[in-house]
Protein backbone atom coordinates (compact mmCIF):
# COMPACT_ATOMS: atom_id res chain seq x y z
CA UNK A 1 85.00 82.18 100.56
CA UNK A 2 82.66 84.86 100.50
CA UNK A 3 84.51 88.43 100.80
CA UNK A 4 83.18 91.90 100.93
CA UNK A 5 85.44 94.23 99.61
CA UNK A 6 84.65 98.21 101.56
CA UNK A 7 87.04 101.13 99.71
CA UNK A 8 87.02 104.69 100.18
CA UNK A 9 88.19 106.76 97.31
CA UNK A 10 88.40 110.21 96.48
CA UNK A 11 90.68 110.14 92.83
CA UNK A 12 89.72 106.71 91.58
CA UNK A 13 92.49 104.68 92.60
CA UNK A 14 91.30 102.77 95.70
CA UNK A 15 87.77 102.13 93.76
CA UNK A 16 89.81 100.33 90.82
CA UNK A 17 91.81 98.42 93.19
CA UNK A 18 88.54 97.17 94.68
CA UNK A 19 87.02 96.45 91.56
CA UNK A 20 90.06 94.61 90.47
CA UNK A 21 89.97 92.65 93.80
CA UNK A 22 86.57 91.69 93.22
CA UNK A 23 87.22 90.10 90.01
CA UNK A 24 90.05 88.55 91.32
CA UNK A 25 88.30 86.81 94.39
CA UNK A 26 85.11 85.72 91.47
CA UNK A 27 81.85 85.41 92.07
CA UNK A 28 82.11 85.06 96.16
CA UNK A 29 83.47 88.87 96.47
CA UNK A 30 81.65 91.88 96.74
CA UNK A 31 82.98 95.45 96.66
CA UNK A 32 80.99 98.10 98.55
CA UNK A 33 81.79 101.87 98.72
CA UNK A 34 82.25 102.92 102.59
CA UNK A 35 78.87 104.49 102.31
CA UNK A 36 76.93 101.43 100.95
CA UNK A 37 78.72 98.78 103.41
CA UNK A 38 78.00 101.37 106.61
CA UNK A 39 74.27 100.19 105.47
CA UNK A 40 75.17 96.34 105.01
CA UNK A 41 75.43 93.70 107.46
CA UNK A 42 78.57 91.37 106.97
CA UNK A 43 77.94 88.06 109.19
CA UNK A 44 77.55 85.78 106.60
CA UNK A 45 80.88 87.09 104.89
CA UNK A 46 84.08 84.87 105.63
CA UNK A 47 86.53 88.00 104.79
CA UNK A 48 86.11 91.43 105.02
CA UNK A 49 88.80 93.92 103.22
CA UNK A 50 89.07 97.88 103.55
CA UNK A 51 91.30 99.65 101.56
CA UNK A 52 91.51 103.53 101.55
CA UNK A 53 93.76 106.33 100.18
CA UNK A 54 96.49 107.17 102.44
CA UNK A 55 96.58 110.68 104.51
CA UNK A 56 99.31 111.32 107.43
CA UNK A 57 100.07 107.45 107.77
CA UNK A 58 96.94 106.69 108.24
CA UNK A 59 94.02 105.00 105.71
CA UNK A 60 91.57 107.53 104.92
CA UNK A 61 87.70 106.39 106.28
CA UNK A 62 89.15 103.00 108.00
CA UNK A 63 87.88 103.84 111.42
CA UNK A 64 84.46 102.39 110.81
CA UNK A 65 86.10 98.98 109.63
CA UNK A 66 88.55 99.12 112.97
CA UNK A 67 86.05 99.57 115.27
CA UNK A 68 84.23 96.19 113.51
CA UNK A 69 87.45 94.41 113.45
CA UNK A 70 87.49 92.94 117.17
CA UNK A 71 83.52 91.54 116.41
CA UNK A 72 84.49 90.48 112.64
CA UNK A 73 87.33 88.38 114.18
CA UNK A 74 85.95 87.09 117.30
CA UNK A 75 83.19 85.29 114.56
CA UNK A 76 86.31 83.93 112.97
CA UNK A 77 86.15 86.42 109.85
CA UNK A 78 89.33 86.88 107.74
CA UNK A 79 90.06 90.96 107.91
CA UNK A 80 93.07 92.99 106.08
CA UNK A 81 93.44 96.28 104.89
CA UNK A 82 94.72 97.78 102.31
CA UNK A 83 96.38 101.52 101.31
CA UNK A 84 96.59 103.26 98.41
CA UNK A 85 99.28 105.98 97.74
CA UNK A 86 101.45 107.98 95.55
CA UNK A 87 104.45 106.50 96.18
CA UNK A 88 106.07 103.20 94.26
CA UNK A 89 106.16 100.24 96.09
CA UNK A 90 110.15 100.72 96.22
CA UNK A 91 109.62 103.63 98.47
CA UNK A 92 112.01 102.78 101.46
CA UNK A 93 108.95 104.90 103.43
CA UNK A 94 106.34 102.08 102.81
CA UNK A 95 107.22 99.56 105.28
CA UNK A 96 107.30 102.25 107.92
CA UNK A 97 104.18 103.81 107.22
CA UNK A 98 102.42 100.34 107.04
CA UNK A 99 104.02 99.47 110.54
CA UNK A 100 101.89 102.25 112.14
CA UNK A 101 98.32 101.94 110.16
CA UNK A 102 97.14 99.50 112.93
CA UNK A 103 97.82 98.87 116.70
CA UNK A 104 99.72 95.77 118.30
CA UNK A 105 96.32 94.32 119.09
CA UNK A 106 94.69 95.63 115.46
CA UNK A 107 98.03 93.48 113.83
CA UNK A 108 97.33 90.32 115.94
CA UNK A 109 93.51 90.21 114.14
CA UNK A 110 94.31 92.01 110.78
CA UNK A 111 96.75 92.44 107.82
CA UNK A 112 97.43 95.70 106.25
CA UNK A 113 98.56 95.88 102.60
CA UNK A 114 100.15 99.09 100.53
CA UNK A 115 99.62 99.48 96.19
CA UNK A 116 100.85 102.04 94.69
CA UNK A 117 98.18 104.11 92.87
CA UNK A 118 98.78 107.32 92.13
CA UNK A 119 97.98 111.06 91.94
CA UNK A 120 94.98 112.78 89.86
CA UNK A 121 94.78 116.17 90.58
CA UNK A 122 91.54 116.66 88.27
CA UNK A 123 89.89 114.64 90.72
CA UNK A 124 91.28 115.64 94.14
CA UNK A 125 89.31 118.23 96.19
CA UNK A 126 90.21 121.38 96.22
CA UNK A 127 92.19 121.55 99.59
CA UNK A 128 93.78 118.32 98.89
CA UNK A 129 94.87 119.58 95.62
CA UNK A 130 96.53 122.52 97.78
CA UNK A 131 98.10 120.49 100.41
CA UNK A 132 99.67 118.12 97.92
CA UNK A 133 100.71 121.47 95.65
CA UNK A 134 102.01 123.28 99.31
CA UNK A 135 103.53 119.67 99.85
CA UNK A 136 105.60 119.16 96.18
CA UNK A 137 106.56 122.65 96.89
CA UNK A 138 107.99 122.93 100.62
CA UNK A 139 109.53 119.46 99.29
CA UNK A 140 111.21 120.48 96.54
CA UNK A 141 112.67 123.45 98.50
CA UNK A 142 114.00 121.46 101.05
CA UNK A 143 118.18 121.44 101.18
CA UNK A 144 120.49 118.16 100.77
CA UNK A 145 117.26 116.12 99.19
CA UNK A 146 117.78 112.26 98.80
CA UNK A 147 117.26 111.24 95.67
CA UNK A 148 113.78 109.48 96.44
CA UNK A 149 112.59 112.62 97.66
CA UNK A 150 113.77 114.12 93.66
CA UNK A 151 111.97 111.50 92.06
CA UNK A 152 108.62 112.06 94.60
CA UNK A 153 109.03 115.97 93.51
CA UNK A 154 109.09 114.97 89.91
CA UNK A 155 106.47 112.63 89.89
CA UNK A 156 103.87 114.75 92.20
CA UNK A 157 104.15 117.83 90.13
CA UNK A 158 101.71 116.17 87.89
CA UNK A 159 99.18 113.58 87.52
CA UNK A 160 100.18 110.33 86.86
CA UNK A 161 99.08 106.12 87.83
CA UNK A 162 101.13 103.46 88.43
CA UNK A 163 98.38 101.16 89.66
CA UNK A 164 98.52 97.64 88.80
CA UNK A 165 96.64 94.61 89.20
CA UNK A 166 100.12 92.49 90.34
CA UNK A 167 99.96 94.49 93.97
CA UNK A 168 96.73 92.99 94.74
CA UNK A 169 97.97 89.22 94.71
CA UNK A 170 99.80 89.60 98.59
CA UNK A 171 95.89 90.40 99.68
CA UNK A 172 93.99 87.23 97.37
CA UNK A 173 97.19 84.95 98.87
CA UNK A 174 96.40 86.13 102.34
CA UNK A 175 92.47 85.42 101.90
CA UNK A 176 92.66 82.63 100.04
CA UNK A 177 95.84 81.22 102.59
């Protein structure tokens, strides 16, 4: 099955997940950065995946692959999504935050994934740096704090990656399935 993997990535995370994807999927797969793939045409592809670094609920830079999704799937392509974040999989907040990446009809066509990735603030930008700093902050301030939202505080106020390779098998079982 020949697979084009698109990522947007602004620490690192998302890129190695698509890297690792694309040796995962062999010699059929294809990872593009969401610049190089707006330049690429996909219609001999069988499955097309996005994955981008998560911002408000939403995956950063996917608008350009959901706009493409209705076309992709009416030529019977294959399409998911994935998100990378700071939070462990175990984060009770995952499911709901993957519930409202796409629409009703976006779900019927699509799949959207989550793997955990991590935080490098060497390489965020400036503002993002700020938010997340602002964010840790106003967080860690906040009265009667569950104890996910301690752990989140301690693991934000510094870099760290908990990326793995494991959290990409749900996506090469749903292509390959």
């Amino acid at each position: 099955m020949k697979t084009a993997i698109i990522y947007s990535s602004e620490t690192g995370f998302t890129k190695k997940y698509a890297l690792w994807l694309e040796e995962k999927l062999g010699s059929d797969a294809k990872a593009y950065s969401l610049k190089e793939a707006k330049k690429v045409n996909f219609d001999d592809c069988d499955a097309l995946v996005y994955g981008g670094w998560v911002c408000a609920a939403q995956i950063n830079g996917a608008k350009w692959f959901k706009e493409k999704m209705p076309s992709w799937a009416a030529s019977g392509k294959k399409l998911a999504l994935w998100a990378t974040g700071g939070s462990p999989m175990e984060s009770p907040d995952i499911p709901k935050a993957l519930d409202v990446m796409l629409t009703e009809d976006e779900k019927k066509i699509a799949k959207v994934f989550y793997c955990p990735g991590g935080f490098n603030y060497e390489n965020m930008k400036p503002m993002y740096r700020l938010m997340m700093k602002m964010f840790v902050k106003m967080l860690s301030n906040k009265k009667d704090l569950r104890e996910i939202d301690k752990e989140a505080v301690k693991m934000m106020s510094h870099s760290y990656d908990i990326a793995d390779q494991k959290y990409l098998d749900p996506i090469v079982e749903y292509l390959k399935g």
